[in-house]
PDB file of N, CA and C in Angstrom:
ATOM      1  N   UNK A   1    -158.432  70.375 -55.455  1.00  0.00           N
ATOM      2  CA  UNK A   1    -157.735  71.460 -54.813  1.00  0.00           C
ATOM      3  C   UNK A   1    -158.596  72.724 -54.884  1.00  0.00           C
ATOM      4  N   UNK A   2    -158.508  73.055 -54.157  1.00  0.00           N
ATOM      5  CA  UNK A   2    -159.404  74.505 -53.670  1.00  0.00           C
ATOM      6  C   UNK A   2    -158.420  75.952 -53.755  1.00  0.00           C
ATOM      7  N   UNK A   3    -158.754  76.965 -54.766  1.00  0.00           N
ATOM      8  CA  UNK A   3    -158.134  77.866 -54.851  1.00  0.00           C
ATOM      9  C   UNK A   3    -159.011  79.171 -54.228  1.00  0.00           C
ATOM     10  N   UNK A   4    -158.695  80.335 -53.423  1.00  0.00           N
ATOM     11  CA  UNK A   4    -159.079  81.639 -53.440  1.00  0.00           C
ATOM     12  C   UNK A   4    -158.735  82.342 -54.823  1.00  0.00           C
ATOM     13  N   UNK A   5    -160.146  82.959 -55.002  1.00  0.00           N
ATOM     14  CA  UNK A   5    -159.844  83.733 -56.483  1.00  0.00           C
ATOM     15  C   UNK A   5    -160.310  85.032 -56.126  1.00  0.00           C
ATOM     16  N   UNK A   6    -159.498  86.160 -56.760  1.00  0.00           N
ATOM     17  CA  UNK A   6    -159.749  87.576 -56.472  1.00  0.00           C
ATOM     18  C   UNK A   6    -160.049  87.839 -57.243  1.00  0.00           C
ATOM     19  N   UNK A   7    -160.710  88.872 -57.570  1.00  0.00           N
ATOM     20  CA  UNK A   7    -161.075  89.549 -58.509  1.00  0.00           C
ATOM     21  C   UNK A   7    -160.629  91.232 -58.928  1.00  0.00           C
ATOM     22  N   UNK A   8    -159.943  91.956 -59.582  1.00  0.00           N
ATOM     23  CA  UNK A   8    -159.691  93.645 -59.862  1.00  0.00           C
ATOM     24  C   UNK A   8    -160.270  93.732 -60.323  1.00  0.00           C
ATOM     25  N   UNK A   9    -160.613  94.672 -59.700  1.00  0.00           N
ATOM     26  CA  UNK A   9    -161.864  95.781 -60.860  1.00  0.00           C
ATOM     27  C   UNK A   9    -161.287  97.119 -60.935  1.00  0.00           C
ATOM     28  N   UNK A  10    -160.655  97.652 -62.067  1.00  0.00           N
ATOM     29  CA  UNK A  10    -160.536  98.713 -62.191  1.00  0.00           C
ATOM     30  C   UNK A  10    -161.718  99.623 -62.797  1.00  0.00           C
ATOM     31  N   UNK A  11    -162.202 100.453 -62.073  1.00  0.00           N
ATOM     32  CA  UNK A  11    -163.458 101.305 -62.616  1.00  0.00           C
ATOM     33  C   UNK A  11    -163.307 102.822 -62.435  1.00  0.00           C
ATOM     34  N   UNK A  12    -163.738 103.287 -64.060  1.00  0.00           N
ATOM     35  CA  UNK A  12    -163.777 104.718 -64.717  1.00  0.00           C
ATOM     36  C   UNK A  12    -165.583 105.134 -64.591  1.00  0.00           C
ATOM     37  N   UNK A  13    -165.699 105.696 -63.539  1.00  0.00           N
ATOM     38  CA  UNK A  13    -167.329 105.752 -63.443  1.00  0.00           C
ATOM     39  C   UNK A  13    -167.444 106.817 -64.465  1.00  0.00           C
ATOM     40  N   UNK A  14    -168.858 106.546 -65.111  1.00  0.00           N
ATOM     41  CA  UNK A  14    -169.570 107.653 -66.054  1.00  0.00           C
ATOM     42  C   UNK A  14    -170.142 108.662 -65.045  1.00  0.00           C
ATOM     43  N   UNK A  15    -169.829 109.696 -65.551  1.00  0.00           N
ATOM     44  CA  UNK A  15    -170.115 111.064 -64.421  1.00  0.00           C
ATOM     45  C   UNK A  15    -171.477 111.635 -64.683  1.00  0.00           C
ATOM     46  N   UNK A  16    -172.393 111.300 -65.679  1.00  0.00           N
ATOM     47  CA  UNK A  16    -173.493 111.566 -66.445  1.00  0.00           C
ATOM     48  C   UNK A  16    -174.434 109.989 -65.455  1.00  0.00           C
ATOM     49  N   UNK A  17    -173.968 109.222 -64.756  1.00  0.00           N
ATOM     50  CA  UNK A  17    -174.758 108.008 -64.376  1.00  0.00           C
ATOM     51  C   UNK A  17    -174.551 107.863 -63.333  1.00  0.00           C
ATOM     52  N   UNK A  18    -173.641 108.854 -62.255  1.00  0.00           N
ATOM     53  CA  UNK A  18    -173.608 108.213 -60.707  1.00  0.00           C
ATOM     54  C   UNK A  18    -174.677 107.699 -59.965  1.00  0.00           C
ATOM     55  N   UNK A  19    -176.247 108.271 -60.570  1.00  0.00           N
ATOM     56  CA  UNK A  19    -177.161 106.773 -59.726  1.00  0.00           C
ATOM     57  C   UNK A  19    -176.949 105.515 -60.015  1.00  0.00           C
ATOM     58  N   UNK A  20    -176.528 105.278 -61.582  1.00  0.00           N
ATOM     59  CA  UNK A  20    -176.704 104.106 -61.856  1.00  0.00           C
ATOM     60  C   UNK A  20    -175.457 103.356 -61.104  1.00  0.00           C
ATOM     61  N   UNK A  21    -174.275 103.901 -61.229  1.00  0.00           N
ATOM     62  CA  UNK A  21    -172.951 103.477 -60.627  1.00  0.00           C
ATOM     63  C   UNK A  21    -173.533 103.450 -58.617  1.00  0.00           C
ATOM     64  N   UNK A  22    -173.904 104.411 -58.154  1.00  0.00           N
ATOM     65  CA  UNK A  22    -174.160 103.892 -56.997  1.00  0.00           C
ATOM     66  C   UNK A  22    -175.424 103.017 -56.685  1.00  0.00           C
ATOM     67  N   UNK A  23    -176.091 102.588 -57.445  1.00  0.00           N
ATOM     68  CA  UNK A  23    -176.638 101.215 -57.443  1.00  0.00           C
ATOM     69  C   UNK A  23    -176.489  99.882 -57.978  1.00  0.00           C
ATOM     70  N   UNK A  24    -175.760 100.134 -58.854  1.00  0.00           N
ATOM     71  CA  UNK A  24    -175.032  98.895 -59.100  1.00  0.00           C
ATOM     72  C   UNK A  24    -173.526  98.551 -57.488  1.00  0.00           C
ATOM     73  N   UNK A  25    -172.759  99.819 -57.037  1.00  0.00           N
ATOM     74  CA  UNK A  25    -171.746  99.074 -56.488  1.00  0.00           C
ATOM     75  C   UNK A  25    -172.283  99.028 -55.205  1.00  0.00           C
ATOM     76  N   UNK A  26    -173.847  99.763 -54.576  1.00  0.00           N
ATOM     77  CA  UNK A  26    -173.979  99.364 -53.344  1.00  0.00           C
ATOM     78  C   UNK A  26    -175.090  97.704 -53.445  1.00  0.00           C
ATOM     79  N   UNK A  27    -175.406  97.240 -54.524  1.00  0.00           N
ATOM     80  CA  UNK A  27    -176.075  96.197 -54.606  1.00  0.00           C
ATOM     81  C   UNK A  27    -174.931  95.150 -54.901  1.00  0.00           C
ATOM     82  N   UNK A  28    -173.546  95.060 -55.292  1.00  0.00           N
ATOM     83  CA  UNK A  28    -173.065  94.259 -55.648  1.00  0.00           C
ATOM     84  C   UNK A  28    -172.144  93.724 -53.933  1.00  0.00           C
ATOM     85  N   UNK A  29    -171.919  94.978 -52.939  1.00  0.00           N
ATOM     86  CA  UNK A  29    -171.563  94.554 -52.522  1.00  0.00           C
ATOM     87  C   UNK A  29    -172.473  94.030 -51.259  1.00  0.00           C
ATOM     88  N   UNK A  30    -173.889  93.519 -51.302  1.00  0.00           N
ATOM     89  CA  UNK A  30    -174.342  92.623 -50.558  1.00  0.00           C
ATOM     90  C   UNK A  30    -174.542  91.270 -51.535  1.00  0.00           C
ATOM     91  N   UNK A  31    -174.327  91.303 -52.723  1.00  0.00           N
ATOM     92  CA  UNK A  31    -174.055  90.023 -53.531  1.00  0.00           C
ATOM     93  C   UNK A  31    -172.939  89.292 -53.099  1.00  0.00           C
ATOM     94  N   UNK A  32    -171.662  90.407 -52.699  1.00  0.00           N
ATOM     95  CA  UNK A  32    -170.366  89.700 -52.263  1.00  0.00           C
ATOM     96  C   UNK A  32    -170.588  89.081 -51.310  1.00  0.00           C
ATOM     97  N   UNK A  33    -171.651  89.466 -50.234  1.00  0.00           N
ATOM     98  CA  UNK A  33    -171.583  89.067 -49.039  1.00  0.00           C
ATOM     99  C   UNK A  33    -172.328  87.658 -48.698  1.00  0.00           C
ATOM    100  N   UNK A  34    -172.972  87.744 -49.812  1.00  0.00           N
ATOM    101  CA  UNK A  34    -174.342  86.514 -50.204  1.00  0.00           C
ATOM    102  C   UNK A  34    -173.330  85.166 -50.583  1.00  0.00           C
ATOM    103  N   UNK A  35    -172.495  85.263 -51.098  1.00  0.00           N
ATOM    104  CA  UNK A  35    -171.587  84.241 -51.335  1.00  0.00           C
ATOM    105  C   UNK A  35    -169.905  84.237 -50.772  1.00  0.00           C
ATOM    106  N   UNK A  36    -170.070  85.054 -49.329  1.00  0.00           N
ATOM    107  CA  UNK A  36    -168.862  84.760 -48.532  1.00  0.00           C
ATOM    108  C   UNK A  36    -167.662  85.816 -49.469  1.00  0.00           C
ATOM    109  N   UNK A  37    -167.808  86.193 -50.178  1.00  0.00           N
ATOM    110  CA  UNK A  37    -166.844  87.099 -50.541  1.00  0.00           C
ATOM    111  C   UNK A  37    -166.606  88.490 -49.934  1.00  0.00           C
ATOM    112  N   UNK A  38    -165.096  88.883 -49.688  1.00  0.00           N
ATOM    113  CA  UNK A  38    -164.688  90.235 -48.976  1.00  0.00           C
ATOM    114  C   UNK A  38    -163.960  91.003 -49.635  1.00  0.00           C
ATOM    115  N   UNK A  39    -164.636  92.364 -49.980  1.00  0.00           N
ATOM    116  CA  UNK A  39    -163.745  93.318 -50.643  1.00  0.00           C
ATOM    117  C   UNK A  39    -162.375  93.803 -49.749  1.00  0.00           C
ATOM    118  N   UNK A  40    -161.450  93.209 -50.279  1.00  0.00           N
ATOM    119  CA  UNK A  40    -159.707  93.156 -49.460  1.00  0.00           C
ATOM    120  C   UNK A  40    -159.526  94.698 -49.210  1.00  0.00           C
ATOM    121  N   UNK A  41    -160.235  95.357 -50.690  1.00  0.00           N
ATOM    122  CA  UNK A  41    -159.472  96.831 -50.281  1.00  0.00           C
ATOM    123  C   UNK A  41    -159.754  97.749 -51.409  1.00  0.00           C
ATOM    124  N   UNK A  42    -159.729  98.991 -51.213  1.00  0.00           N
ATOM    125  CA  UNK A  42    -160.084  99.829 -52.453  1.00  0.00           C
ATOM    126  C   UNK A  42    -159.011 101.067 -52.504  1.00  0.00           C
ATOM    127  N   UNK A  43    -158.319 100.695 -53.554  1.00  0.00           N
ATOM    128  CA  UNK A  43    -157.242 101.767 -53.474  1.00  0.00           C
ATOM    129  C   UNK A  43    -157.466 102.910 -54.532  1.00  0.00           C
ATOM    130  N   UNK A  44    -157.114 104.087 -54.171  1.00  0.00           N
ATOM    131  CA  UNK A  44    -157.008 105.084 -55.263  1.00  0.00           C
ATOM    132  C   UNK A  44    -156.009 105.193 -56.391  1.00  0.00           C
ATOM    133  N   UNK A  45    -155.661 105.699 -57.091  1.00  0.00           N
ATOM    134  CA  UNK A  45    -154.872 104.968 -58.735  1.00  0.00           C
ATOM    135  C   UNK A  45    -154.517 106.392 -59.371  1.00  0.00           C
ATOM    136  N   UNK A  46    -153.466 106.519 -59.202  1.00  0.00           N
ATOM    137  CA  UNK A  46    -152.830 107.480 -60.384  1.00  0.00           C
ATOM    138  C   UNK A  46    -152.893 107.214 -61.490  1.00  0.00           C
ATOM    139  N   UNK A  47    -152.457 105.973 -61.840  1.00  0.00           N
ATOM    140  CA  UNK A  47    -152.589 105.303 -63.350  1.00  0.00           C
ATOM    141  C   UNK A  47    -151.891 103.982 -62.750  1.00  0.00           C
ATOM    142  N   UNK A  48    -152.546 103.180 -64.101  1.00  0.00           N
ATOM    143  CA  UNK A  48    -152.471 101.604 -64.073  1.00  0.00           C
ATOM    144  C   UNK A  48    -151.762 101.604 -65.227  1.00  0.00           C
ATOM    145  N   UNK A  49    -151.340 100.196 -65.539  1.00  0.00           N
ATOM    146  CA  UNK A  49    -150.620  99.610 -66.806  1.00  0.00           C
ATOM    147  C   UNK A  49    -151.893  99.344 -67.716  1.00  0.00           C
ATOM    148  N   UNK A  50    -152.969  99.513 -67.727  1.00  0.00           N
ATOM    149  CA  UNK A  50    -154.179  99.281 -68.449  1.00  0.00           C
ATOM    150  C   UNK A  50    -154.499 100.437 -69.148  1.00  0.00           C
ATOM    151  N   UNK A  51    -154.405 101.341 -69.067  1.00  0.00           N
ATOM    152  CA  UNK A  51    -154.662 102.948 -69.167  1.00  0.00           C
ATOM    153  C   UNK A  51    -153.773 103.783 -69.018  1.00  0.00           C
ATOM    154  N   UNK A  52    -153.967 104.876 -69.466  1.00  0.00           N
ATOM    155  CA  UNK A  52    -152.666 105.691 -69.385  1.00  0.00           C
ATOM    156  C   UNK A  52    -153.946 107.186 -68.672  1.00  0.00           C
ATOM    157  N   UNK A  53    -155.556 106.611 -69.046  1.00  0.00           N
ATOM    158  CA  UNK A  53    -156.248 107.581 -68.113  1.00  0.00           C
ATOM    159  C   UNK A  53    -156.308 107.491 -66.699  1.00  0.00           C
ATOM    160  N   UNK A  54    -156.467 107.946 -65.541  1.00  0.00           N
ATOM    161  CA  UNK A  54    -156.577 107.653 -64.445  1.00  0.00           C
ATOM    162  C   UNK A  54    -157.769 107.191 -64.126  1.00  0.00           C
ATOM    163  N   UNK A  55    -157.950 105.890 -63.976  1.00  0.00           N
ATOM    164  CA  UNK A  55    -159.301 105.430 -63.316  1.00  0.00           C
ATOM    165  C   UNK A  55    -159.743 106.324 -61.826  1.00  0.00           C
ATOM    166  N   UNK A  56    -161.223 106.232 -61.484  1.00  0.00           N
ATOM    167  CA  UNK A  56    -161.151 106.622 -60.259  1.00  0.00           C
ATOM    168  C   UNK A  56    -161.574 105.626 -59.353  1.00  0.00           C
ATOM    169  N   UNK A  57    -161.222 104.007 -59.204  1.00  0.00           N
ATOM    170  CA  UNK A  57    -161.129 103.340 -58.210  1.00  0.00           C
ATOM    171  C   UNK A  57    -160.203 101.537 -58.986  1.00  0.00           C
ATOM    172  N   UNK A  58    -159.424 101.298 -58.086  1.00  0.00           N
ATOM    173  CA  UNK A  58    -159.099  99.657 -57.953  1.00  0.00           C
ATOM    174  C   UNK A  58    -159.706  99.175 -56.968  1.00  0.00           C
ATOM    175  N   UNK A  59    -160.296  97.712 -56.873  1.00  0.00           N
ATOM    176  CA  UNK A  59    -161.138  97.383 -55.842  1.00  0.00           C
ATOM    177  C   UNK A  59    -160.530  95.927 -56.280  1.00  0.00           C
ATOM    178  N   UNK A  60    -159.887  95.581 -55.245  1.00  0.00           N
ATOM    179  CA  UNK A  60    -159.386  94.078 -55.019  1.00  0.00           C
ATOM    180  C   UNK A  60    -161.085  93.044 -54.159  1.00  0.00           C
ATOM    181  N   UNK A  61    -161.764  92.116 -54.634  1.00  0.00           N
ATOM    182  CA  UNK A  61    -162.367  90.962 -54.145  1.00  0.00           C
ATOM    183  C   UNK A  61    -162.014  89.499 -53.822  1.00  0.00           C
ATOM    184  N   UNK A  62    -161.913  89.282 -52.617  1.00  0.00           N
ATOM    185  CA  UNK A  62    -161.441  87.733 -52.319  1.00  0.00           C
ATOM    186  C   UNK A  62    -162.795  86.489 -52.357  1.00  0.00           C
ATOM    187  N   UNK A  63    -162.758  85.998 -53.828  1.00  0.00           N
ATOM    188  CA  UNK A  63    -164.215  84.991 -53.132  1.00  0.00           C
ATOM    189  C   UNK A  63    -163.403  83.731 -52.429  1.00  0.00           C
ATOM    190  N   UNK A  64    -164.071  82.842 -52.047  1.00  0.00           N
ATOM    191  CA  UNK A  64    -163.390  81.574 -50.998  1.00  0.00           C
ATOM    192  C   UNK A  64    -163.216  80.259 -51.971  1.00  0.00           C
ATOM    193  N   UNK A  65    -163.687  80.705 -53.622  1.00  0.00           N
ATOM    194  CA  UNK A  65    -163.823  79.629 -54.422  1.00  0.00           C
ATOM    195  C   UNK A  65    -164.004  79.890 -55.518  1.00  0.00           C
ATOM    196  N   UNK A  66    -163.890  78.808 -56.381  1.00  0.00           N
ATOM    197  CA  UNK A  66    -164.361  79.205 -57.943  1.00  0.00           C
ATOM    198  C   UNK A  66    -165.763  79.292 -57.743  1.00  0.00           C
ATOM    199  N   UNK A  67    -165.961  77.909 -57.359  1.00  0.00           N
ATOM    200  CA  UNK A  67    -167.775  78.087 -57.070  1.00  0.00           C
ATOM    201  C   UNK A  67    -168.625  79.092 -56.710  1.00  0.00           C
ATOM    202  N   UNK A  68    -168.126  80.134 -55.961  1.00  0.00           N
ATOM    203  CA  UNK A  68    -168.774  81.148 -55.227  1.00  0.00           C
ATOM    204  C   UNK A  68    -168.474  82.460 -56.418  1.00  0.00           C
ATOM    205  N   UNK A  69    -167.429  82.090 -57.088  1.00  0.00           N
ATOM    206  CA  UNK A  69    -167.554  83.265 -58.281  1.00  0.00           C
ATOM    207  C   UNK A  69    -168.739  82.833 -59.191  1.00  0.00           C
ATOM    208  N   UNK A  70    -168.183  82.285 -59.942  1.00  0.00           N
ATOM    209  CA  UNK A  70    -169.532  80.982 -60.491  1.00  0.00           C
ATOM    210  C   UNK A  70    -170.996  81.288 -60.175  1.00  0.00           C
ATOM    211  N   UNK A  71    -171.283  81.511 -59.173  1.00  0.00           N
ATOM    212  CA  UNK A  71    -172.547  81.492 -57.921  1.00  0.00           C
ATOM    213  C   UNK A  71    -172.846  82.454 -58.177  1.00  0.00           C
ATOM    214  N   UNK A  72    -171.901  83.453 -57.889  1.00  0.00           N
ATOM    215  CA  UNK A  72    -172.617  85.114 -57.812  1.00  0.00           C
ATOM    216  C   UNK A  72    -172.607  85.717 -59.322  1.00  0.00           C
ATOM    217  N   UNK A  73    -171.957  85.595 -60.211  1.00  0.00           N
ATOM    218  CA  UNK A  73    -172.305  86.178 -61.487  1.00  0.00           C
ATOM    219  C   UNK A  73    -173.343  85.314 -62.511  1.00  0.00           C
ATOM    220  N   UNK A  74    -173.576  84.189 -61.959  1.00  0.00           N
ATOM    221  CA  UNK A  74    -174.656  82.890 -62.723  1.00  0.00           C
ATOM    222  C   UNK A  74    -175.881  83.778 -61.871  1.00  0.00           C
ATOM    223  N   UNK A  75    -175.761  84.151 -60.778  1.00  0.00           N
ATOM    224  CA  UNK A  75    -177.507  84.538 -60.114  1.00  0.00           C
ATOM    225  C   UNK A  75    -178.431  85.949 -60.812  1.00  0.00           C
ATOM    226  N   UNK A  76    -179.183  85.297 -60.751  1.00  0.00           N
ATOM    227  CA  UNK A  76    -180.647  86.378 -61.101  1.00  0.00           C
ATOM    228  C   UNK A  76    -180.306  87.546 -60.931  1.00  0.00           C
ATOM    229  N   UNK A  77    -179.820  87.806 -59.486  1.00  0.00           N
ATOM    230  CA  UNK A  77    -180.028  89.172 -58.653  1.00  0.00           C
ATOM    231  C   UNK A  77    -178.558  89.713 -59.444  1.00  0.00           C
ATOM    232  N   UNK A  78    -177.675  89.267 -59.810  1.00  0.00           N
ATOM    233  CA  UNK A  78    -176.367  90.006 -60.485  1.00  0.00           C
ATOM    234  C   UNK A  78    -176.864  90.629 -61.986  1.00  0.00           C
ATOM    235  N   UNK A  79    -177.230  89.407 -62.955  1.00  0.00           N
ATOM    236  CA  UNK A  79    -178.323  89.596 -63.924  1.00  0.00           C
ATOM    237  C   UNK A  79    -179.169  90.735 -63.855  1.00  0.00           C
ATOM    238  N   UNK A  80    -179.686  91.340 -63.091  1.00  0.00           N
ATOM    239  CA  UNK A  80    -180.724  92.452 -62.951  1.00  0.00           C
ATOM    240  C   UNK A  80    -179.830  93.345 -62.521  1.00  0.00           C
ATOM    241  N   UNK A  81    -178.499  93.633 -62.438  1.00  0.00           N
ATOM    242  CA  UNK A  81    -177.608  94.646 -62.391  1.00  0.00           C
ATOM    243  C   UNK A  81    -176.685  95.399 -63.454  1.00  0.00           C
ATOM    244  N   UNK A  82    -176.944  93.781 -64.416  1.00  0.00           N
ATOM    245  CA  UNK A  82    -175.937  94.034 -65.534  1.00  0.00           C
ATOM    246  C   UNK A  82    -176.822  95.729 -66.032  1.00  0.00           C
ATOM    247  N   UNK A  83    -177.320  96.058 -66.504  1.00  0.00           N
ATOM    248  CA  UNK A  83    -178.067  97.347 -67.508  1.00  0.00           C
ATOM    249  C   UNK A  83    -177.269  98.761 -66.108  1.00  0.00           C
ATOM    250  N   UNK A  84    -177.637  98.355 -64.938  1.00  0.00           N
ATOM    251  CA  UNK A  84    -176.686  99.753 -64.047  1.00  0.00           C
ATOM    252  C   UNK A  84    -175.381  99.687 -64.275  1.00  0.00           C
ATOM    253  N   UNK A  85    -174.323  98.416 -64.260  1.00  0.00           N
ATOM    254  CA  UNK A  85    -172.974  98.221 -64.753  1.00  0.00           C
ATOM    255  C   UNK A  85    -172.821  99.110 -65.940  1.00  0.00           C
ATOM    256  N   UNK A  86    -173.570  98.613 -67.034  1.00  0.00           N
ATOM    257  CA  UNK A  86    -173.128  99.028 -68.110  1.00  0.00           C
ATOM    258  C   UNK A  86    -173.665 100.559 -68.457  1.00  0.00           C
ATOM    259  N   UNK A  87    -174.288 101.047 -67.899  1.00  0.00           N
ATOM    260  CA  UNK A  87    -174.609 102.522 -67.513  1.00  0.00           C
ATOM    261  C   UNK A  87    -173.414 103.863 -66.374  1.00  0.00           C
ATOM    262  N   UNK A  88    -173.419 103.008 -65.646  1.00  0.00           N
ATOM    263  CA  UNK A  88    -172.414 103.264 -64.413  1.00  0.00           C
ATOM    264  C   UNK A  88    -171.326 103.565 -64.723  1.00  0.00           C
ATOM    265  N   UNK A  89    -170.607 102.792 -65.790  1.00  0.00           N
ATOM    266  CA  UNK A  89    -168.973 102.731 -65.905  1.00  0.00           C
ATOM    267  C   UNK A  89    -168.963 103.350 -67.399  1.00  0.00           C
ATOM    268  N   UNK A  90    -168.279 104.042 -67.215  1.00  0.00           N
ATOM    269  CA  UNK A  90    -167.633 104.733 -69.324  1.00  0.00           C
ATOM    270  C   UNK A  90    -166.206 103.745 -69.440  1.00  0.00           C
ATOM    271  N   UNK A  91    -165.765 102.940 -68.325  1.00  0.00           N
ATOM    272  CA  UNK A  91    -164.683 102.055 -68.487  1.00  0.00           C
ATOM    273  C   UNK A  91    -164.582 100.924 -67.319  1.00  0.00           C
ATOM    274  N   UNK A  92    -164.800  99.954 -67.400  1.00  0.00           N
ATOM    275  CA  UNK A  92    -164.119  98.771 -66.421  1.00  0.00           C
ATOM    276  C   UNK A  92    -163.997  97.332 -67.135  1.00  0.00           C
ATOM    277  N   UNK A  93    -162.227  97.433 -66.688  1.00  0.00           N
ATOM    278  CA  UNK A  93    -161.519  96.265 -66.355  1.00  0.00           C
ATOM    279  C   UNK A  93    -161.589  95.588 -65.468  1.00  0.00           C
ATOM    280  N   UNK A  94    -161.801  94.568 -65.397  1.00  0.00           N
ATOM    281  CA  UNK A  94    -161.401  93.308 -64.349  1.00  0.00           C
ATOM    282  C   UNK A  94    -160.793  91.920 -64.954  1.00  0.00           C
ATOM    283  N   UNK A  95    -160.032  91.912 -63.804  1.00  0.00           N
ATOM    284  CA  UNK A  95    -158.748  90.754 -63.777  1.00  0.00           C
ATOM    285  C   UNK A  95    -159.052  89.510 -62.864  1.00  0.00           C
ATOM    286  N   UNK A  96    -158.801  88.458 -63.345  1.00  0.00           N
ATOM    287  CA  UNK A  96    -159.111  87.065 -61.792  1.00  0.00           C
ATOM    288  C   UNK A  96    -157.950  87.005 -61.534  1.00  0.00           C
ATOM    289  N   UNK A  97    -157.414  86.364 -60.327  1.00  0.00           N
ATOM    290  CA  UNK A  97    -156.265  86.302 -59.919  1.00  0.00           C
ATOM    291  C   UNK A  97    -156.296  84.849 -59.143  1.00  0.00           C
ATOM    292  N   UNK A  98    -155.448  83.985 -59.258  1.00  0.00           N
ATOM    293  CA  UNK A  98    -156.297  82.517 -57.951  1.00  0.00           C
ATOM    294  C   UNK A  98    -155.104  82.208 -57.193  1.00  0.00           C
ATOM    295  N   UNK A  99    -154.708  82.077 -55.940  1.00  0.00           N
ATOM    296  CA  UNK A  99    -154.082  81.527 -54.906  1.00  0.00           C
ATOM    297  C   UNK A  99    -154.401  80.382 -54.343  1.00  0.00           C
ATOM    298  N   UNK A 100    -153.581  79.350 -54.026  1.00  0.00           N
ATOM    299  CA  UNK A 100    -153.622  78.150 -53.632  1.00  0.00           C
ATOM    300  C   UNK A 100    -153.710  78.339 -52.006  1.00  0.00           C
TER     301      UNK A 100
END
């Protein structure tokens, strides 16, 4: 059986790293695209049940598979992003979500 799996990302960008944050999220999203995945939507956030700070983005991802999640965080080119992620963000959550 074949499930769609989403992905949330709730992200608190570091304000001291917006290059690093805008190279990590404009490189991730031609990774999405590399393995058929579509960012559903990016909503703005007063507050979440995760925080009681206000993040400044939710970003819902639809991949078409486990495999294609699998795919894109196992590859090289994601790997050579992790050090901007972890520069980029002073906070992020993410959640999987899977639909039949």
């Amino acid at each position: 059986m074949n499930f769609k799996i989403f992905l949330i990302i709730i992200g608190f960008i570091n304000p001291q790293e917006q290059e690093s944050f805008e190279h990590y999220a404009s490189n991730m999203r031609v990774l999405y695209k590399s393995v058929n995945a579509t960012v559903i939507d990016k909503y703005p956030v007063v507050q979440t049940l995760v925080s009681d700070e206000k993040p400044d983005f939710v970003m819902v991802v639809e991949f078409p598979s486990q495999e294609a999640l699998a795919k894109l965080f196992s590859s090289e080119d994601y790997k050579k992003l992790v050090p901007f992620r972890e520069k980029g963000f002073k906070k992020l959550n993410v959640f999987l979500s899977k639909k039949e």
